[in-house]
C-alpha atoms as a PDB file:
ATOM      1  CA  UNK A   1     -39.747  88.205  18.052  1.00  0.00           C
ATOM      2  CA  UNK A   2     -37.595  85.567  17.406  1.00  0.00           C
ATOM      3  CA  UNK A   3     -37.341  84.600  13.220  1.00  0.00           C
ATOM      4  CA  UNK A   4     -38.534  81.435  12.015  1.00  0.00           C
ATOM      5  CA  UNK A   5     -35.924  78.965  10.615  1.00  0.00           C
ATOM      6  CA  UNK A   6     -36.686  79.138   7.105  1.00  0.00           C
ATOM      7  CA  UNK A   7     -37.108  75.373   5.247  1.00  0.00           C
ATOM      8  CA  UNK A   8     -34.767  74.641   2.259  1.00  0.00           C
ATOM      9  CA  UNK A   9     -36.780  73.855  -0.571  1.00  0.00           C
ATOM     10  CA  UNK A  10     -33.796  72.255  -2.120  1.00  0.00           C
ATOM     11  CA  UNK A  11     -32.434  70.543   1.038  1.00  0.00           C
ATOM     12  CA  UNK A  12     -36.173  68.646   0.931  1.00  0.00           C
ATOM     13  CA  UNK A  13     -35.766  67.470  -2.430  1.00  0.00           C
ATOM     14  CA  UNK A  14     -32.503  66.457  -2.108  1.00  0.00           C
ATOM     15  CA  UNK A  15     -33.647  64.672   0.883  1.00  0.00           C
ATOM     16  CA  UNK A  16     -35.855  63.340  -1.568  1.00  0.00           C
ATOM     17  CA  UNK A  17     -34.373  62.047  -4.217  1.00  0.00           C
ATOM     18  CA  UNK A  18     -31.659  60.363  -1.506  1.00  0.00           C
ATOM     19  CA  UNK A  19     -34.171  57.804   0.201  1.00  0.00           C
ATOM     20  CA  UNK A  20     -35.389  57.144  -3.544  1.00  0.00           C
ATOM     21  CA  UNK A  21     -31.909  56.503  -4.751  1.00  0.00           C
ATOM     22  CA  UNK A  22     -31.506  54.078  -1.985  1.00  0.00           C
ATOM     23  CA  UNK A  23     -34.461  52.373  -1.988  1.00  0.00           C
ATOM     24  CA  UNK A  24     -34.208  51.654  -5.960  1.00  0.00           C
ATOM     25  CA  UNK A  25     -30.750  50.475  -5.488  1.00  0.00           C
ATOM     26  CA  UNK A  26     -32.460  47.753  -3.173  1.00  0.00           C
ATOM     27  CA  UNK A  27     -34.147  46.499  -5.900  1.00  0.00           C
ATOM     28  CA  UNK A  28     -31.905  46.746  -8.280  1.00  0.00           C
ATOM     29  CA  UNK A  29     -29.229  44.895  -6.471  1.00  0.00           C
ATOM     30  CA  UNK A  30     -31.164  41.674  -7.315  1.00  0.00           C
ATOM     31  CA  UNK A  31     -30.033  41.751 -11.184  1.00  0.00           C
ATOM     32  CA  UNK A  32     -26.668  40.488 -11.679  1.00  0.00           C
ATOM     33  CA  UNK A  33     -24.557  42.287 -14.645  1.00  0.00           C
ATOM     34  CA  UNK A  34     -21.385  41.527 -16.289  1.00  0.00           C
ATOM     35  CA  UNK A  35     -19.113  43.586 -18.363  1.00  0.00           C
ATOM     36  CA  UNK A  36     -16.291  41.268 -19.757  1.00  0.00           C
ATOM     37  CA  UNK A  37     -14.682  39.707 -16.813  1.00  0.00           C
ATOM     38  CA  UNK A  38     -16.401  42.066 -14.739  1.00  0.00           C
ATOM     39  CA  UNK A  39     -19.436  41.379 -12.314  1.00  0.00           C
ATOM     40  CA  UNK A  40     -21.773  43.735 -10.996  1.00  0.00           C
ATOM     41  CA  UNK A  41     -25.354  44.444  -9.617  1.00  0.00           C
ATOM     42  CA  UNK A  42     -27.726  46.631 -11.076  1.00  0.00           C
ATOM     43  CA  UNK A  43     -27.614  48.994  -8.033  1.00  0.00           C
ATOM     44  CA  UNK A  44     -24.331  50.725  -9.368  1.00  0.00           C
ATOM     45  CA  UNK A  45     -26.543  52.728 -11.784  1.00  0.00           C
ATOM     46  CA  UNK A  46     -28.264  54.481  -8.833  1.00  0.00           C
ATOM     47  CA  UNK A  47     -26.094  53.817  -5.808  1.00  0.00           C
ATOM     48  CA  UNK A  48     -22.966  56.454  -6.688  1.00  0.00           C
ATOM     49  CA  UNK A  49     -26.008  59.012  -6.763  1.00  0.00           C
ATOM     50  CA  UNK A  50     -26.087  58.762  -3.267  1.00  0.00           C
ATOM     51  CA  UNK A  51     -22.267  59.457  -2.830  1.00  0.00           C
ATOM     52  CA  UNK A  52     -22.731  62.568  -4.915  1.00  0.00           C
ATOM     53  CA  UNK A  53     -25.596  63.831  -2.768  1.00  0.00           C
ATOM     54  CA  UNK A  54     -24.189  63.290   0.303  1.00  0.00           C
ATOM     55  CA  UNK A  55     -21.015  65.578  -1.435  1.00  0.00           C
ATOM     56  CA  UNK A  56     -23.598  67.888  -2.320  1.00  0.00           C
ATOM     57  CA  UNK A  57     -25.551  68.810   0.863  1.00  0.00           C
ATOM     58  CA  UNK A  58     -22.234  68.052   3.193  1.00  0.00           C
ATOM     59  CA  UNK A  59     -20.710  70.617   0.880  1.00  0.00           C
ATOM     60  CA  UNK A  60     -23.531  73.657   1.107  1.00  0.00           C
ATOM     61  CA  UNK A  61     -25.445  72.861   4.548  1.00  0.00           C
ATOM     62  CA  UNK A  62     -22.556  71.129   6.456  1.00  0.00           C
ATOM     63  CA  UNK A  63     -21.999  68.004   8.553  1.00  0.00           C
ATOM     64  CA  UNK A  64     -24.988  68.390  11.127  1.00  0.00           C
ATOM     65  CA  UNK A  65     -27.309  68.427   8.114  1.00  0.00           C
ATOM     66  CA  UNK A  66     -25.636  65.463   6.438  1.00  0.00           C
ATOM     67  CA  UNK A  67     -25.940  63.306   9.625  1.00  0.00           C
ATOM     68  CA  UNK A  68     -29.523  63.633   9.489  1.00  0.00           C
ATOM     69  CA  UNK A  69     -30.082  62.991   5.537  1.00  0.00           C
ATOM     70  CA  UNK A  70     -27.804  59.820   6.298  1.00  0.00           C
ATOM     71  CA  UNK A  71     -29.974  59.027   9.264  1.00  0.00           C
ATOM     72  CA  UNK A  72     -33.187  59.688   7.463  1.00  0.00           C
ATOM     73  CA  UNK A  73     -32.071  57.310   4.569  1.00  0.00           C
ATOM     74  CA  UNK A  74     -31.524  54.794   6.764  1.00  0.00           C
ATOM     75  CA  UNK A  75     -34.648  54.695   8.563  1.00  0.00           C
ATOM     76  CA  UNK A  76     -36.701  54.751   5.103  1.00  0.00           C
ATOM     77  CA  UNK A  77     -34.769  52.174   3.691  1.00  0.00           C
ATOM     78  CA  UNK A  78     -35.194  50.108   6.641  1.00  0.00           C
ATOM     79  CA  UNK A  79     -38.771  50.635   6.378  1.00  0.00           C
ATOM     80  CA  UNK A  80     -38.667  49.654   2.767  1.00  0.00           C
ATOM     81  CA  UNK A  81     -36.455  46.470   3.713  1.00  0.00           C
ATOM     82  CA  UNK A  82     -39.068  45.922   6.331  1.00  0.00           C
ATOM     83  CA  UNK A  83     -42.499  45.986   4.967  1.00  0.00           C
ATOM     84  CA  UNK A  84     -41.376  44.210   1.610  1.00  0.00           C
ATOM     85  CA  UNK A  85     -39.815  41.286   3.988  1.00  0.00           C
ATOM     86  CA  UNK A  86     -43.571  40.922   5.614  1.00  0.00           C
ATOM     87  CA  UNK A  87     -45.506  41.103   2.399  1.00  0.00           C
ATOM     88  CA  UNK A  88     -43.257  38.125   1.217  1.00  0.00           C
ATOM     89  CA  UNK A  89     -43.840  36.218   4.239  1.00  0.00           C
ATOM     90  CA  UNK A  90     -47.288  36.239   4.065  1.00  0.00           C
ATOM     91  CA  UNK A  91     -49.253  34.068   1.779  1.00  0.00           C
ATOM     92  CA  UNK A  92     -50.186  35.134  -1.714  1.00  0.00           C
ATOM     93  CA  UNK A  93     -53.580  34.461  -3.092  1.00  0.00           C
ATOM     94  CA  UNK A  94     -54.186  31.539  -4.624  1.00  0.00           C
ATOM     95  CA  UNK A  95     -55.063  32.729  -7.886  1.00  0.00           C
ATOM     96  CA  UNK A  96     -51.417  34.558  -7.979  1.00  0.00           C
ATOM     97  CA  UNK A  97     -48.429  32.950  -9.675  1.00  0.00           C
ATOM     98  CA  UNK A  98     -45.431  35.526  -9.069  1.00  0.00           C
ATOM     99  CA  UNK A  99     -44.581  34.122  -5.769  1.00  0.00           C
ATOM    100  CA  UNK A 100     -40.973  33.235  -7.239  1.00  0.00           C
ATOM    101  CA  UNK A 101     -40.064  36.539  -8.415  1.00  0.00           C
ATOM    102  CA  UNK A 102     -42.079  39.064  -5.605  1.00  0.00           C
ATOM    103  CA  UNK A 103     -39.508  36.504  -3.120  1.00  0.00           C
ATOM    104  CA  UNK A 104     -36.633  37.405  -5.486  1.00  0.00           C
ATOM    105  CA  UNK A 105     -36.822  40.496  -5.008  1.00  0.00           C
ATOM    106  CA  UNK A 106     -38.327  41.544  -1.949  1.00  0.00           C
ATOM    107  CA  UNK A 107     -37.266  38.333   0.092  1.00  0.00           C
ATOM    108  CA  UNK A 108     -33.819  39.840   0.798  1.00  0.00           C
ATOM    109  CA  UNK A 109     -31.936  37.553   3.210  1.00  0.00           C
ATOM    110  CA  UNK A 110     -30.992  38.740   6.893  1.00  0.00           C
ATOM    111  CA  UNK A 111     -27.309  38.411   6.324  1.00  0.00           C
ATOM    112  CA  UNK A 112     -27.296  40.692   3.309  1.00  0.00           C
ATOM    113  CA  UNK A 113     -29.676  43.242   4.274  1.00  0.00           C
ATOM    114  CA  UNK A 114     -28.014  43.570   7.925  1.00  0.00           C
ATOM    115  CA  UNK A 115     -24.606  44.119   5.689  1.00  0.00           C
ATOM    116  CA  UNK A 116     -26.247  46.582   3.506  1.00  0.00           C
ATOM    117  CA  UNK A 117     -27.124  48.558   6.610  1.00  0.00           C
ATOM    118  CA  UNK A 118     -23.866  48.544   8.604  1.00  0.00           C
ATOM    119  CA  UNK A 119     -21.729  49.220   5.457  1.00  0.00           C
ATOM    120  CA  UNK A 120     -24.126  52.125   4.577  1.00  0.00           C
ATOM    121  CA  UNK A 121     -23.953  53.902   7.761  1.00  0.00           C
ATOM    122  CA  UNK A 122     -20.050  53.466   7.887  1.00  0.00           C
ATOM    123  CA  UNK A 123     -19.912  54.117   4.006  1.00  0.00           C
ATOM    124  CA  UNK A 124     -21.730  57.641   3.874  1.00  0.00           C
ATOM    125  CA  UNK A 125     -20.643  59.049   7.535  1.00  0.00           C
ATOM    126  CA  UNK A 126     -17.031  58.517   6.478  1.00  0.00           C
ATOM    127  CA  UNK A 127     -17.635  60.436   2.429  1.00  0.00           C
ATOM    128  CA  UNK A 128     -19.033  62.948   5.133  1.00  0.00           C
ATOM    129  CA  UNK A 129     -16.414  63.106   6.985  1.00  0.00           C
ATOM    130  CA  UNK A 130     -13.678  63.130   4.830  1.00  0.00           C
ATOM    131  CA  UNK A 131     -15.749  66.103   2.946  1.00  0.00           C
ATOM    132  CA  UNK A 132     -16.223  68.261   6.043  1.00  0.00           C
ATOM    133  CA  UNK A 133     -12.335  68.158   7.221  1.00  0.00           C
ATOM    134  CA  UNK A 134     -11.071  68.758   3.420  1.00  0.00           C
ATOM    135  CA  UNK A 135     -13.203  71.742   3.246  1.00  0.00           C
ATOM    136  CA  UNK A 136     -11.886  73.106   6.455  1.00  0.00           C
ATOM    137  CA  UNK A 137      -8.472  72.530   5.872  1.00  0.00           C
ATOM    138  CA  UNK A 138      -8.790  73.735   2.464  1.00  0.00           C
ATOM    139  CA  UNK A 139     -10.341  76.935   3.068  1.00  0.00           C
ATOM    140  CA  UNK A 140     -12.835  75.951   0.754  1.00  0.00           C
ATOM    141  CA  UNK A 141     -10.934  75.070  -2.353  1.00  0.00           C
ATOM    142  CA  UNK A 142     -10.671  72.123  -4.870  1.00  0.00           C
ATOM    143  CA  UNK A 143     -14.433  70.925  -4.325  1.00  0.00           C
ATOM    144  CA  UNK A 144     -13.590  68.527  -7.181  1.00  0.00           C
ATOM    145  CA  UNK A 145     -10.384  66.640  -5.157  1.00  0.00           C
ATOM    146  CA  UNK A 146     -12.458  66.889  -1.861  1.00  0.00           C
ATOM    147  CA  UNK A 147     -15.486  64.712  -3.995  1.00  0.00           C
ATOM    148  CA  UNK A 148     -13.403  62.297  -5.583  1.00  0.00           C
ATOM    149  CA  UNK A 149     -11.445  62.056  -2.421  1.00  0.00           C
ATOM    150  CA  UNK A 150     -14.309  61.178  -0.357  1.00  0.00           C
ATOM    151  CA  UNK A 151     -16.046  59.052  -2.507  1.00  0.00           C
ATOM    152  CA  UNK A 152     -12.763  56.883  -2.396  1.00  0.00           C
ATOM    153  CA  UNK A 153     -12.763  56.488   1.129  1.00  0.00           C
ATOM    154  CA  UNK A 154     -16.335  56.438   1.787  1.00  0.00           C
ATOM    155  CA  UNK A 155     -16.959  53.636  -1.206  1.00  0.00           C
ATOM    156  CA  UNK A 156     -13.826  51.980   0.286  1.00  0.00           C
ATOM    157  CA  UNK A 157     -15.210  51.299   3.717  1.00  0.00           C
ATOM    158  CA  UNK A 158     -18.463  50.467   2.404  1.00  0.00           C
ATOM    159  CA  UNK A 159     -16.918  47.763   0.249  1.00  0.00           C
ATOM    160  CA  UNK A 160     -14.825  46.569   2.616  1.00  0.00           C
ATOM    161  CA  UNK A 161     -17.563  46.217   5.363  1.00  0.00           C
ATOM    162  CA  UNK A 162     -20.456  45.011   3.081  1.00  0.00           C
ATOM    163  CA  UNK A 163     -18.351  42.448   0.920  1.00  0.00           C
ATOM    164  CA  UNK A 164     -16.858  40.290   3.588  1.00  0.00           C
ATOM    165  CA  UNK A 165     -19.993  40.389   5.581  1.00  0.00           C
ATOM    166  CA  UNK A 166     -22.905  39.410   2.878  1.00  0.00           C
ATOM    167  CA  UNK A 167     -20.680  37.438   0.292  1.00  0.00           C
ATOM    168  CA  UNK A 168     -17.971  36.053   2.842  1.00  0.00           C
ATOM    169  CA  UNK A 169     -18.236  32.049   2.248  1.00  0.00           C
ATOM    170  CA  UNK A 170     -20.340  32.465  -0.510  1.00  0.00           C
ATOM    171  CA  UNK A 171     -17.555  33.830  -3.073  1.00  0.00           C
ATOM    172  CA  UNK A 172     -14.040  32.128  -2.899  1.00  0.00           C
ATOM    173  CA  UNK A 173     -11.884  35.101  -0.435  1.00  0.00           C
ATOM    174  CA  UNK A 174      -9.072  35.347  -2.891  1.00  0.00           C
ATOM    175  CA  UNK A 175     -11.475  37.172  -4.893  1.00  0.00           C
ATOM    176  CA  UNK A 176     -13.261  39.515  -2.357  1.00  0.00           C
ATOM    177  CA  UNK A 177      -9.905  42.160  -3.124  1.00  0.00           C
ATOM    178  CA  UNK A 178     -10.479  42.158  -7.024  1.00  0.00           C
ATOM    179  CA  UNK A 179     -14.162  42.531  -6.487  1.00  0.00           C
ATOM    180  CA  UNK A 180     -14.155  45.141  -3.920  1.00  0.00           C
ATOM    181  CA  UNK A 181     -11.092  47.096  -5.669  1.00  0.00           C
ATOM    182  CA  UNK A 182     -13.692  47.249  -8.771  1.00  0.00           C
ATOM    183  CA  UNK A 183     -16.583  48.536  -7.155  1.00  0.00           C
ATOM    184  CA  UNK A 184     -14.846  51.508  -5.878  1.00  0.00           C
ATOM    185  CA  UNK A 185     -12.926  52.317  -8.895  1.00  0.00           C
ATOM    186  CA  UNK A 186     -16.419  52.305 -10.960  1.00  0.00           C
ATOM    187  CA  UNK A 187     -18.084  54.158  -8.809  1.00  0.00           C
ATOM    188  CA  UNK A 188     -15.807  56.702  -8.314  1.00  0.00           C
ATOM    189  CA  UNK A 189     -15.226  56.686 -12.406  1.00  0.00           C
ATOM    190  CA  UNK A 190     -19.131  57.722 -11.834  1.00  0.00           C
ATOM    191  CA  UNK A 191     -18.437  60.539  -9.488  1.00  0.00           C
ATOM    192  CA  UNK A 192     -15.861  61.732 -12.256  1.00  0.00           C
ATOM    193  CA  UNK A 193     -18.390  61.581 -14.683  1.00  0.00           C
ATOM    194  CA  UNK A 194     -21.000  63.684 -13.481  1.00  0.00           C
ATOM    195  CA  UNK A 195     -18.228  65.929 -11.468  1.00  0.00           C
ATOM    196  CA  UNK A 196     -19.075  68.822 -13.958  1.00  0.00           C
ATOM    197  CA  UNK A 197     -23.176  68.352 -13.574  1.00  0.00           C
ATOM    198  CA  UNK A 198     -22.179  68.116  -9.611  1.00  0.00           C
ATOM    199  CA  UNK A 199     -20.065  71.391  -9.460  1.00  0.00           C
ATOM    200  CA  UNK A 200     -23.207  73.241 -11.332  1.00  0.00           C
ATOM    201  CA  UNK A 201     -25.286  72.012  -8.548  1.00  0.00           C
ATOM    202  CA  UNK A 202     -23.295  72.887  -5.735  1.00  0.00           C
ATOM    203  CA  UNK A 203     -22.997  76.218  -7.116  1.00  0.00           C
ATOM    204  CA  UNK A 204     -26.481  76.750  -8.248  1.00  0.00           C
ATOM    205  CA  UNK A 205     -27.740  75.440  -4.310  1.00  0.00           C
ATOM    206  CA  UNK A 206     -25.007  77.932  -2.103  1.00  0.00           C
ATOM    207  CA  UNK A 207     -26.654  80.617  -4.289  1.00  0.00           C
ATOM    208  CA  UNK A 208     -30.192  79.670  -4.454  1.00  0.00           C
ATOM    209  CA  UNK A 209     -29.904  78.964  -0.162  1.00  0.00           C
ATOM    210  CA  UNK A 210     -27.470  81.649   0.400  1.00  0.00           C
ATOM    211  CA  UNK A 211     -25.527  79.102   2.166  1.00  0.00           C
ATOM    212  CA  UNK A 212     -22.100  77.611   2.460  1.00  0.00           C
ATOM    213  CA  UNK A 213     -21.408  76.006   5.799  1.00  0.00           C
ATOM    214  CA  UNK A 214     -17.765  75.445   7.496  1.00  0.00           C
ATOM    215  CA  UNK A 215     -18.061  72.583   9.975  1.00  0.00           C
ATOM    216  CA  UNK A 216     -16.175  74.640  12.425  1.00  0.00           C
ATOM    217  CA  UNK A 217     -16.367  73.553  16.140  1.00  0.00           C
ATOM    218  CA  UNK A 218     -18.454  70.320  15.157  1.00  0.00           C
ATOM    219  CA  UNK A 219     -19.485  67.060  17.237  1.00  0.00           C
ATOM    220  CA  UNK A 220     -18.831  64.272  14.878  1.00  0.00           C
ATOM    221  CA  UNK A 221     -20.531  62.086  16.814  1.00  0.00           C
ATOM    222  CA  UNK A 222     -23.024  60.223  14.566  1.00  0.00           C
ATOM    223  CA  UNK A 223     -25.686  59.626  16.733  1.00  0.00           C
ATOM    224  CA  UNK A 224     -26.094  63.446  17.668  1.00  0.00           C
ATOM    225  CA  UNK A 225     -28.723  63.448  15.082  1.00  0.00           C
ATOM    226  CA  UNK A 226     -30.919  66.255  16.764  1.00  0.00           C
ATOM    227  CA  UNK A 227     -27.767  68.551  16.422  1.00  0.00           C
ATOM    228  CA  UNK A 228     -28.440  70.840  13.480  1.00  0.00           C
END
């Protein structure tokens, strides 16, 4: 008799807690910040969390398993993108007077949400990437250079897709480079942060699972989603 496939406790709730993260950063990204001559959205304080998941399970349960958590987010957040845009586009009550701010946040405009998608995809499939070669070619070793590394690139393509896309027009182009250059370098100071909480996980999750996958022989083909 042929075992059952046993279900990861921890892969669910990191599952979890990764359609949360992006969800909240949706809303979030409607408050503007500054910090000195800085300017930044609220999502940073949630977004990087993401990144560090997507180092996390990629690291312990392997590509396959990544692609579907990056797949999965997607298709929640969608949903989330989607039924907020209908509730705003139908009528409130009359009665109701936070019509202004329920469109502020919720009313998200075509342009910026199809950016946020496209740059997400590209964004977490390349950190994945980037984590599953390093860890082959490094036998295993340096987990910490291998997150920082691809946070870096997978940040990087995010910014350079999403930018350009959602803000091209709207912000003068000679400062789409400084504005891009700082959203990676913050949120990778973020991954450095929390490396030392991250490192604890990862070890605490290969021993709680018993696993520790090398992406050996893999199809990187994103869309392969049902190939775990």
């Amino acid at each position: 008799m042929e075992e059952k496939k046993r279900v990861s406790v921890l892969f669910m709730l990191f599952g979890t807690l990764f359609c949360v993260c992006l969800i909240t950063a949706n809303v979030l990204e409607t408050k503007q910040l500054s910090f000195g001559p800085v300017n930044l959205t609220a999502g940073i304080i949630v977004f990087p969390v993401s990144y560090i998941i997507n180092d996390v399970v990629c690291e312990v349960w392997g590509y396959s398993r990544t692609r579907m958590l990056i797949w999965m987010g997607f298709a929640m957040n969608f949903f989330f993108v989607i039924m907020g845009a209908i509730a705003d586009w139908i009528p409130g009550a009359a009665y109701w007077d936070g019509d202004a701010g329920f469109h502020q946040i919720f009313g998200l405009a075509p342009r910026i949400a199809l950016a946020s998608f496209i740059a997400f995809i590209c964004g977490s499939f390349t950190n994945a990437y980037v984590m599953s070669r390093m860890k082959l070619s490094s036998g295993g070793k340096n987990f910490s250079a291998r997150a920082i590394l691809s946070t870096v690139f997978g940040e990087g393509v995010d910014s350079i897709i999403f930018f350009p896309l959602a803000l091209g027009g709207v912000i003068p182009w000679e400062e789409m480079p400084s504005l891009m250059i700082s959203q990676v370098t913050l949120k990778t100071l973020y991954e450095i942060l929390v490396l030392p909480v991250t490192i604890r996980v990862v070890a605490f999750t290969k021993k709680r699972d018993n696993e520790d996958v090398y992406d050996n022989d893999i199809n990187y083909n994103i869309f392969n989603i049902l190939k775990l």
